[in-house]
C-alpha atoms as a PDB file:
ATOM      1  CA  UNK A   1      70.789 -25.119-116.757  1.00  0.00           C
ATOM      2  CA  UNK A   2      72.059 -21.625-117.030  1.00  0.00           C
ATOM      3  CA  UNK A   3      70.181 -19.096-119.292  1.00  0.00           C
ATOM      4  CA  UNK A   4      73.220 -18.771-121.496  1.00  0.00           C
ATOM      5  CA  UNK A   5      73.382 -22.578-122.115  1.00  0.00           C
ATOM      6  CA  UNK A   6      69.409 -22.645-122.821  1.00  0.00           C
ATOM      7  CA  UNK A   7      69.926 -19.496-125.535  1.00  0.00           C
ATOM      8  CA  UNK A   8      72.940 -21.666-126.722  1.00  0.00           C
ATOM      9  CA  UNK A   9      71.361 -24.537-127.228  1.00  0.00           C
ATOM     10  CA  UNK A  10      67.449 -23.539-128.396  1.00  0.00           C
ATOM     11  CA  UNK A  11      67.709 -22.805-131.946  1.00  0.00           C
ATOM     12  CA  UNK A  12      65.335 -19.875-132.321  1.00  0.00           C
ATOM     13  CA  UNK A  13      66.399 -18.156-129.272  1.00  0.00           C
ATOM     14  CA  UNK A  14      70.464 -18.914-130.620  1.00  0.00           C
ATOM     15  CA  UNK A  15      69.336 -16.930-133.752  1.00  0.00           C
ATOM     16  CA  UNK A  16      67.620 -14.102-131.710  1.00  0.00           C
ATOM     17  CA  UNK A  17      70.679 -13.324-129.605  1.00  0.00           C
ATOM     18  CA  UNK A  18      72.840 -13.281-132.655  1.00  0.00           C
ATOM     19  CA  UNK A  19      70.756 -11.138-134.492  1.00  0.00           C
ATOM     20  CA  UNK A  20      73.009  -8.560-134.120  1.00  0.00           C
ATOM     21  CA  UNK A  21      76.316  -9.777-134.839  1.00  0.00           C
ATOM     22  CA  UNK A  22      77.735  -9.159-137.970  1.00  0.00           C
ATOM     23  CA  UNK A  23      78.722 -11.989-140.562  1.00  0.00           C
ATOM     24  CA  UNK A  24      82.853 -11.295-139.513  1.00  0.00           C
ATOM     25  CA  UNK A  25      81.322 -11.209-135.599  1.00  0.00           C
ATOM     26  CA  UNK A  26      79.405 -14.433-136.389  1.00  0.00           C
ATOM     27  CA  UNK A  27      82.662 -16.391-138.394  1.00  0.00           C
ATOM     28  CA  UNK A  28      84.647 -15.781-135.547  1.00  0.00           C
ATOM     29  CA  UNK A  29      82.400 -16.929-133.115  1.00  0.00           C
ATOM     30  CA  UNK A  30      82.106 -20.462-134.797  1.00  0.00           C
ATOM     31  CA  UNK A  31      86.001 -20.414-134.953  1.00  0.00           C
ATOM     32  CA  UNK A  32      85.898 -20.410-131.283  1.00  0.00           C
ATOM     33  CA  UNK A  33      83.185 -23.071-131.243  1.00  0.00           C
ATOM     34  CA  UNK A  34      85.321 -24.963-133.713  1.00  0.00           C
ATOM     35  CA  UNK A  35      88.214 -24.629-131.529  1.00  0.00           C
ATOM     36  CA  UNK A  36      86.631 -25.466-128.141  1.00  0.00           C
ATOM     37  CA  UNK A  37      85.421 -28.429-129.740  1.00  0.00           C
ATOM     38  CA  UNK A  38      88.673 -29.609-131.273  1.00  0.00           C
ATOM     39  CA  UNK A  39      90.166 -29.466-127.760  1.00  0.00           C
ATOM     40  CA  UNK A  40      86.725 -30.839-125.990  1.00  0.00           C
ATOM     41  CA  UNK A  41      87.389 -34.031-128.517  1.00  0.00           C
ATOM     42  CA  UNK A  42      91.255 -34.364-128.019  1.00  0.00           C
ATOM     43  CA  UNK A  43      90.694 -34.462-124.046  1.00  0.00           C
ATOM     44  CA  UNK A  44      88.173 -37.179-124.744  1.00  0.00           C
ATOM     45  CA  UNK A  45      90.421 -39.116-126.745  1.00  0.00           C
ATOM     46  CA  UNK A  46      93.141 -38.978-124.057  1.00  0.00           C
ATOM     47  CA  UNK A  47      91.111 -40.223-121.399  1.00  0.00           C
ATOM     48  CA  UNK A  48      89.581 -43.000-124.215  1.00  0.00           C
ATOM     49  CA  UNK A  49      93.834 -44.200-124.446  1.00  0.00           C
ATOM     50  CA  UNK A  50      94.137 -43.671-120.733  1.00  0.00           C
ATOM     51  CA  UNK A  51      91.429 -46.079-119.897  1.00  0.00           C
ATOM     52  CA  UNK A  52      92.214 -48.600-122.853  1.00  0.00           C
ATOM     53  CA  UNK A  53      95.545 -48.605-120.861  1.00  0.00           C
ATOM     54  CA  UNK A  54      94.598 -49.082-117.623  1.00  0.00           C
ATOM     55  CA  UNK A  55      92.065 -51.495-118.962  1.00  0.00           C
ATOM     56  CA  UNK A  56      95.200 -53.986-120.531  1.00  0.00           C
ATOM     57  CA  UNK A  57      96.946 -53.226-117.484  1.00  0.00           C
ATOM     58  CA  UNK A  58      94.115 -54.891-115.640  1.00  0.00           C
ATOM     59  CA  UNK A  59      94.098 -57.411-117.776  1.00  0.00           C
ATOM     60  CA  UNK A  60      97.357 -58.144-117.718  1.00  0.00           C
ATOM     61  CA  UNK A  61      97.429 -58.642-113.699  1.00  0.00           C
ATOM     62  CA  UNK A  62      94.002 -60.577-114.187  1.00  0.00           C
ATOM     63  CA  UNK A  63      96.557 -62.689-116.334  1.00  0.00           C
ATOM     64  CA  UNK A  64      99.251 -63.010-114.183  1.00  0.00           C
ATOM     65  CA  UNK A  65      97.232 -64.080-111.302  1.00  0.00           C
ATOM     66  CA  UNK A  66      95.597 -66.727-113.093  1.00  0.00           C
ATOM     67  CA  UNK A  67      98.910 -68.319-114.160  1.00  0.00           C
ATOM     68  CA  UNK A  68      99.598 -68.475-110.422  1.00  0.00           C
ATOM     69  CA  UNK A  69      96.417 -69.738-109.194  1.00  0.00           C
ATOM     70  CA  UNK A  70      95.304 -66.845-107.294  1.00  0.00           C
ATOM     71  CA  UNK A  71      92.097 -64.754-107.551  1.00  0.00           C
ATOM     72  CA  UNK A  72      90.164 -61.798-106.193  1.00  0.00           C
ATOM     73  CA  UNK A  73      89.100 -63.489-102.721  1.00  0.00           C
ATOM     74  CA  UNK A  74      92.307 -64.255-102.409  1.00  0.00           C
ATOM     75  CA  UNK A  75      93.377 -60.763-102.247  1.00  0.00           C
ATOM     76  CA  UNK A  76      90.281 -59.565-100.230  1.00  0.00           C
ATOM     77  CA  UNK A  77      91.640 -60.876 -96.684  1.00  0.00           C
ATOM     78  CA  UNK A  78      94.966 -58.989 -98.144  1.00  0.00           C
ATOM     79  CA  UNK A  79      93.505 -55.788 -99.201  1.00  0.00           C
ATOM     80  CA  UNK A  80      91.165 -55.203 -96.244  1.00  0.00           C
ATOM     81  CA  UNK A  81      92.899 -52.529 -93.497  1.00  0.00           C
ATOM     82  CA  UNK A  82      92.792 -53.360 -89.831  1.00  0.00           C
ATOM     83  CA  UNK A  83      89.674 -51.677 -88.085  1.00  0.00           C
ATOM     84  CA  UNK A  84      91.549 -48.939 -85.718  1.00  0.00           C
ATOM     85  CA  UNK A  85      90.233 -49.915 -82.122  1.00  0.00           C
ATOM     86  CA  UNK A  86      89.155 -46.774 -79.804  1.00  0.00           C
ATOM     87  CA  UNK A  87      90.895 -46.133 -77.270  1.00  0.00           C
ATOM     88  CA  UNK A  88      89.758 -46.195 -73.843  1.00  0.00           C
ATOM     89  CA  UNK A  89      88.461 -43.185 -71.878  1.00  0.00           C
ATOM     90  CA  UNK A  90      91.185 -41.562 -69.987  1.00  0.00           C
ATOM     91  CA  UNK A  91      90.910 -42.278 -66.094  1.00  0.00           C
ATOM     92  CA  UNK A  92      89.879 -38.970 -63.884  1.00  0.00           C
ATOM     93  CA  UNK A  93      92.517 -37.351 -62.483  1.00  0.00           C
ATOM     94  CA  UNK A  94      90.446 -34.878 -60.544  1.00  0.00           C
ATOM     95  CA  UNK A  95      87.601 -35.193 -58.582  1.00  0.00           C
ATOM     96  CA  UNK A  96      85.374 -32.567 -56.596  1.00  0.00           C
ATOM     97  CA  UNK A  97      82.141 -32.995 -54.697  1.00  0.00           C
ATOM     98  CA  UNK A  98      79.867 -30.040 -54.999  1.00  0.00           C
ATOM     99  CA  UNK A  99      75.839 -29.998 -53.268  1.00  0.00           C
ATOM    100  CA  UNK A 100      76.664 -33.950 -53.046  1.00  0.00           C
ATOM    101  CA  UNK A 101      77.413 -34.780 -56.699  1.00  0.00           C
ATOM    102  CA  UNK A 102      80.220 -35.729 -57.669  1.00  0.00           C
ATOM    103  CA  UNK A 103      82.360 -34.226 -60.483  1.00  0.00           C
ATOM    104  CA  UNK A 104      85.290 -35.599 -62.239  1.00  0.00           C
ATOM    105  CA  UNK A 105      87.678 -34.458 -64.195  1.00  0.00           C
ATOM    106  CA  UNK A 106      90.558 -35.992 -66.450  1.00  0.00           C
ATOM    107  CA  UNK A 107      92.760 -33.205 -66.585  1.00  0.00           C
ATOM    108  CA  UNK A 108      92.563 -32.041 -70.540  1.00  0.00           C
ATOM    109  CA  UNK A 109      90.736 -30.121 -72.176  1.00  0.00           C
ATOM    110  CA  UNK A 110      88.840 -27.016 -70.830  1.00  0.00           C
ATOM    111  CA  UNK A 111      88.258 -27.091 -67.170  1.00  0.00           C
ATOM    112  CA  UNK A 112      84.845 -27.397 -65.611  1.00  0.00           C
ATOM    113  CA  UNK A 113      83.429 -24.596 -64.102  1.00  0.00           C
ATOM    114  CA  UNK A 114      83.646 -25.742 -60.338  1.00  0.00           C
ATOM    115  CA  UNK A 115      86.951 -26.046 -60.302  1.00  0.00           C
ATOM    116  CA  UNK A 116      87.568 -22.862 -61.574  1.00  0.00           C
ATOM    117  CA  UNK A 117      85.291 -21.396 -58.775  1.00  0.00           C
ATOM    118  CA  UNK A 118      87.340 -23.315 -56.113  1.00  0.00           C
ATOM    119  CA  UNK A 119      90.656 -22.477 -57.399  1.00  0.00           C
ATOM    120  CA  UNK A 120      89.729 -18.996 -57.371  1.00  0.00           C
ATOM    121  CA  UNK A 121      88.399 -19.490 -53.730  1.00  0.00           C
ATOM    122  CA  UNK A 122      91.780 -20.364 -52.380  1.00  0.00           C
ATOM    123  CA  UNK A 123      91.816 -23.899 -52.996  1.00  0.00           C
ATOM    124  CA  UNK A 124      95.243 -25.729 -55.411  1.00  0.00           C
ATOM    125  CA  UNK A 125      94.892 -28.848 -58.140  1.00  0.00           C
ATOM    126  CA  UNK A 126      96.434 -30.938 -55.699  1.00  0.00           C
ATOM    127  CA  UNK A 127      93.277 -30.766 -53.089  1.00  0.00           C
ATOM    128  CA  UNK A 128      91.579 -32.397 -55.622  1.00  0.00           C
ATOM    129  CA  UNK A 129      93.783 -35.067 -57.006  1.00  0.00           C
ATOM    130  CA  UNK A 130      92.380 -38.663 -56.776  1.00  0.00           C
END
């Protein structure tokens, strides 16, 4: 917690920090209090009607399904999404033997470095096309 919220909410340390407000200073502060709190409770009760509604909504479906003779394993097989299946690694497109390993290379993404090196020695993309 925040030192302002622990002065704010510890009585005797409230009453030290205010000491020097005057009455007006202090009258106006609890009007903003008041306020703050008026709109802290309104929000509240909104979200209190919001849920009561979405709770008879519910309901009401709960209802409706039971009148058909359907229930919530029933729409589990329904609801669940199709696992996405990976895709398979590209095939190499390049390949390049270098001190008797070899290297491959699928064509995307950055190049490897031995290619580079024989491309700038003279050598095309085709030489090493499998």
């Amino acid at each position: 917690m925040s030192e302002f919220l622990e002065i704010l909410t510890h009585g005797r340390r409230f009453k030290a920090a205010v000491k020097d407000l005057s009455v007006d200073e202090l009258r106006d502060l609890a009007a903003k209090l008041d306020k703050i709190i008026v709109e802290r409770e309104s929000m509240e009760q909104e979200e209190q009607l919001a849920m009561a509604a979405r709770n008879a909504k519910i309901e009401e479906i709960r209802q409706q399904m039971e009148a058909v003779g359907l229930s919530i394993d029933d729409l589990g097989g329904v609801a669940v999404k199709a696992v996405s299946k990976k895709r398979a690694p590209r095939p190499a497109k390049y390949q390049i033997e270098v001190a008797g390993e070899l290297i491959q290379w699928t064509g995307q993404g950055r190049m490897p470095t031995v290619f580079k090196n024989a491309l700038n020695n003279g050598r095309t993309m085709e030489d090493f096309l499998i």
